[in-house]
N, C-alpha and C. Protein backbone atom coordinates (compact mmCIF):
# COMPACT_ATOMS: atom_id res chain seq x y z
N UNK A 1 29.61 75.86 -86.06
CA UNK A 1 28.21 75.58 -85.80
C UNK A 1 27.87 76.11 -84.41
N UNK A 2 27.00 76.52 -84.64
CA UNK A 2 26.41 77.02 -83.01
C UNK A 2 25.68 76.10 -81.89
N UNK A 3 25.69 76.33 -81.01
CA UNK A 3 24.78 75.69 -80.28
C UNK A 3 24.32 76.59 -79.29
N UNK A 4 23.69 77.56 -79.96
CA UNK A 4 22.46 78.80 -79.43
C UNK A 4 20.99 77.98 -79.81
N UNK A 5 20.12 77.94 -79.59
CA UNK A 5 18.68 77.47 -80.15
C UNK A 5 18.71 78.56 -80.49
N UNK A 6 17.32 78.16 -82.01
CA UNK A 6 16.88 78.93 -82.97
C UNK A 6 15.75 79.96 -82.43
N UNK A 7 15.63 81.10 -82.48
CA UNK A 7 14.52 81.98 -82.03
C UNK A 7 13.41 81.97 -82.81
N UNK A 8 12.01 81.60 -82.91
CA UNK A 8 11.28 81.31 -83.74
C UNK A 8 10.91 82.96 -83.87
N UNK A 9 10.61 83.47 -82.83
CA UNK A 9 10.52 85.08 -83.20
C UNK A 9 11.47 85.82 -82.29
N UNK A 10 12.79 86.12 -83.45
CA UNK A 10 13.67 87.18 -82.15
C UNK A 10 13.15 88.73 -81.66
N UNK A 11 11.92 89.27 -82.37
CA UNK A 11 11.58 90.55 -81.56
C UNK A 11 10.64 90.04 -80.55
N UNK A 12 11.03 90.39 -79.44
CA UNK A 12 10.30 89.89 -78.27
C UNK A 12 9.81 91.25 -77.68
N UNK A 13 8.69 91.04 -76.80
CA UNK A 13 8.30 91.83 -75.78
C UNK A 13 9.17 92.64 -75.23
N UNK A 14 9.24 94.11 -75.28
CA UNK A 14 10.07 94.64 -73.82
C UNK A 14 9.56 94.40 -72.39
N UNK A 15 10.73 94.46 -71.33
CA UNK A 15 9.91 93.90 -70.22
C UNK A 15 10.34 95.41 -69.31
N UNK A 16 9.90 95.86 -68.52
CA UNK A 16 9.69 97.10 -67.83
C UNK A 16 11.66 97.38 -67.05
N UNK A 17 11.96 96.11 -66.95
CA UNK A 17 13.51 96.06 -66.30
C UNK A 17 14.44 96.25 -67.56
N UNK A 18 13.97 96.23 -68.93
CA UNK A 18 15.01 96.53 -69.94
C UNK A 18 15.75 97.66 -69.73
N UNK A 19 16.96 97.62 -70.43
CA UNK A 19 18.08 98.77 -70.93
C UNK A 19 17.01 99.40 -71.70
N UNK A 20 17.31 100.47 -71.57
CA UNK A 20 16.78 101.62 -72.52
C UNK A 20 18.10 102.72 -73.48
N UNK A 21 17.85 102.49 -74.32
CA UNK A 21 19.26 103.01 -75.37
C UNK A 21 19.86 103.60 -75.14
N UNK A 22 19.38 105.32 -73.76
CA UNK A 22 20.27 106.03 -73.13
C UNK A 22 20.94 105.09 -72.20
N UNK A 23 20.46 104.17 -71.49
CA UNK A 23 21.08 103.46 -70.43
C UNK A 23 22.32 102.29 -70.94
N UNK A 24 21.78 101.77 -72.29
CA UNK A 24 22.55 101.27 -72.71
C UNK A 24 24.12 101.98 -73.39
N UNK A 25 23.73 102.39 -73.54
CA UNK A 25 25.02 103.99 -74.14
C UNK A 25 25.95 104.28 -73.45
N UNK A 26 25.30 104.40 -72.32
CA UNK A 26 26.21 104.53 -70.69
C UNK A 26 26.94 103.12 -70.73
N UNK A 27 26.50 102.09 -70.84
CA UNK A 27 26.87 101.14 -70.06
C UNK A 27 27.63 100.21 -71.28
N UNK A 28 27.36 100.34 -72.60
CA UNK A 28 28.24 99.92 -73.51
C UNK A 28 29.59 99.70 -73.57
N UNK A 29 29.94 101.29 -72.70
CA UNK A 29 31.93 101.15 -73.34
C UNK A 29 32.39 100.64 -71.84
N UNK A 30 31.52 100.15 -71.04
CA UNK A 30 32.19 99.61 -69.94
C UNK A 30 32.47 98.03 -70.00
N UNK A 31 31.58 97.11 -71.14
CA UNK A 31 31.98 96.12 -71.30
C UNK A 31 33.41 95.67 -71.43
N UNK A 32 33.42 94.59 -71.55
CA UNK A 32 34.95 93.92 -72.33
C UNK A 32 34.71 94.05 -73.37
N UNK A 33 35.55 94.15 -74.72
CA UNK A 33 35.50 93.57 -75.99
C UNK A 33 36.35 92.78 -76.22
N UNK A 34 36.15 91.80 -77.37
CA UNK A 34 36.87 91.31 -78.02
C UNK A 34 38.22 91.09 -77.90
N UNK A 35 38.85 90.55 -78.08
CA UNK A 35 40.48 90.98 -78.18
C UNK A 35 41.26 89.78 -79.08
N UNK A 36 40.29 89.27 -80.06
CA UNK A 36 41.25 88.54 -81.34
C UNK A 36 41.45 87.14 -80.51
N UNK A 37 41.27 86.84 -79.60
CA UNK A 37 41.63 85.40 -79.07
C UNK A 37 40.00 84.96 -78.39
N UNK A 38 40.25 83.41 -78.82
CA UNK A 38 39.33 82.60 -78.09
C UNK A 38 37.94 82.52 -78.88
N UNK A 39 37.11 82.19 -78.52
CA UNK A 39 35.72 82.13 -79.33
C UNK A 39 35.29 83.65 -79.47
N UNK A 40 34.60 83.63 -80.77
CA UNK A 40 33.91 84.79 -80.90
C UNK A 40 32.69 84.59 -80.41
N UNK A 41 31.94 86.31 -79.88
CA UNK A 41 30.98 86.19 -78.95
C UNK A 41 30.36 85.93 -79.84
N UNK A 42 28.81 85.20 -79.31
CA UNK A 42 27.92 84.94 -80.27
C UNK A 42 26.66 85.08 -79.41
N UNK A 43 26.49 85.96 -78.24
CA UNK A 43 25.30 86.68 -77.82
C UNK A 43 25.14 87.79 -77.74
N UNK A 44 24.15 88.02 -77.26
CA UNK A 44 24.00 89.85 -77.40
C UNK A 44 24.22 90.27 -75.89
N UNK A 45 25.24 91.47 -75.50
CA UNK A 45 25.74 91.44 -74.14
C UNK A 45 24.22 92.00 -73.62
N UNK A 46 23.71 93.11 -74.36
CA UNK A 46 22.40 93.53 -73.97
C UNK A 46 21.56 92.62 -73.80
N UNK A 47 21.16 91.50 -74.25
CA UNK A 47 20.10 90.77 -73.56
C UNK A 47 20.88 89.99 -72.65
N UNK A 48 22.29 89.77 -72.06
CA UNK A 48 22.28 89.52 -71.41
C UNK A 48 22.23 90.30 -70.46
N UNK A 49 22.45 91.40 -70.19
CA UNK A 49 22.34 92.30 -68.90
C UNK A 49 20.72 92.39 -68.54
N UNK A 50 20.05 92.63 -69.39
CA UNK A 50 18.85 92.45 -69.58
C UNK A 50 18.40 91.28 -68.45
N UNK A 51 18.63 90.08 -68.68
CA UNK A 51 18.76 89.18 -68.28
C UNK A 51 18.88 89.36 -66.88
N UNK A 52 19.79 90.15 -66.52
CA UNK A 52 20.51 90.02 -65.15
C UNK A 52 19.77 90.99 -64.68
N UNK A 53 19.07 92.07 -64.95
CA UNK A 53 18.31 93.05 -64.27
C UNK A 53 16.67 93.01 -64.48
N UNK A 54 16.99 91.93 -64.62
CA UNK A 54 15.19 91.33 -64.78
C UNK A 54 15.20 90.17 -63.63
N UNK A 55 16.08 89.41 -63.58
CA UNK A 55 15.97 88.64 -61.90
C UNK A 55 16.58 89.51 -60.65
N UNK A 56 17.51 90.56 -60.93
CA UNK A 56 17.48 91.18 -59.98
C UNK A 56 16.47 92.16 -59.65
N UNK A 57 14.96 92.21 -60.26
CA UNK A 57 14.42 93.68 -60.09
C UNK A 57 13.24 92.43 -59.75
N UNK A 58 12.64 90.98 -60.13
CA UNK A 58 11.81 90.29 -59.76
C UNK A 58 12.04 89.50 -59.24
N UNK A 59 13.67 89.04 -58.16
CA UNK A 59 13.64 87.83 -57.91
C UNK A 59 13.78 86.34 -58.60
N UNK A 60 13.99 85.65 -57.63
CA UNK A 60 14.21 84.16 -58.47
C UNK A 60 12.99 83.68 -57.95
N UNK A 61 12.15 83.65 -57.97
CA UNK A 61 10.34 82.97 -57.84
C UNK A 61 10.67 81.55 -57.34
């Protein structure tokens, strides 16, 4: 069972600090993957980077 909340709509807005698919491409095979042990991921690494270059490009308000 998860304990992610439910997305009532998962296509969301792009926001101007997003990955863009070339950027993401680049930056894909630098992640970690997987490796058969421990929980399987169950987010998307892209919205999390996303994430991280959207408070680094606006601040924490």
């Amino acid at each position: 069972m998860s304990r992610l909340p439910a997305i009532e709509n998962p296509r969301r807005k792009p926001y101007p600090s997003d990955l863009s698919d070339a950027e993401w491409l680049i930056l894909k095979p630098l992640l970690p993957t997987p490796n058969g042990f421990g929980h399987p991921v169950e987010v998307d690494l892209r919205e999390i980077l996303n994430a991280i270059f959207y408070v680094q490009r606006t601040g924490c308000q």
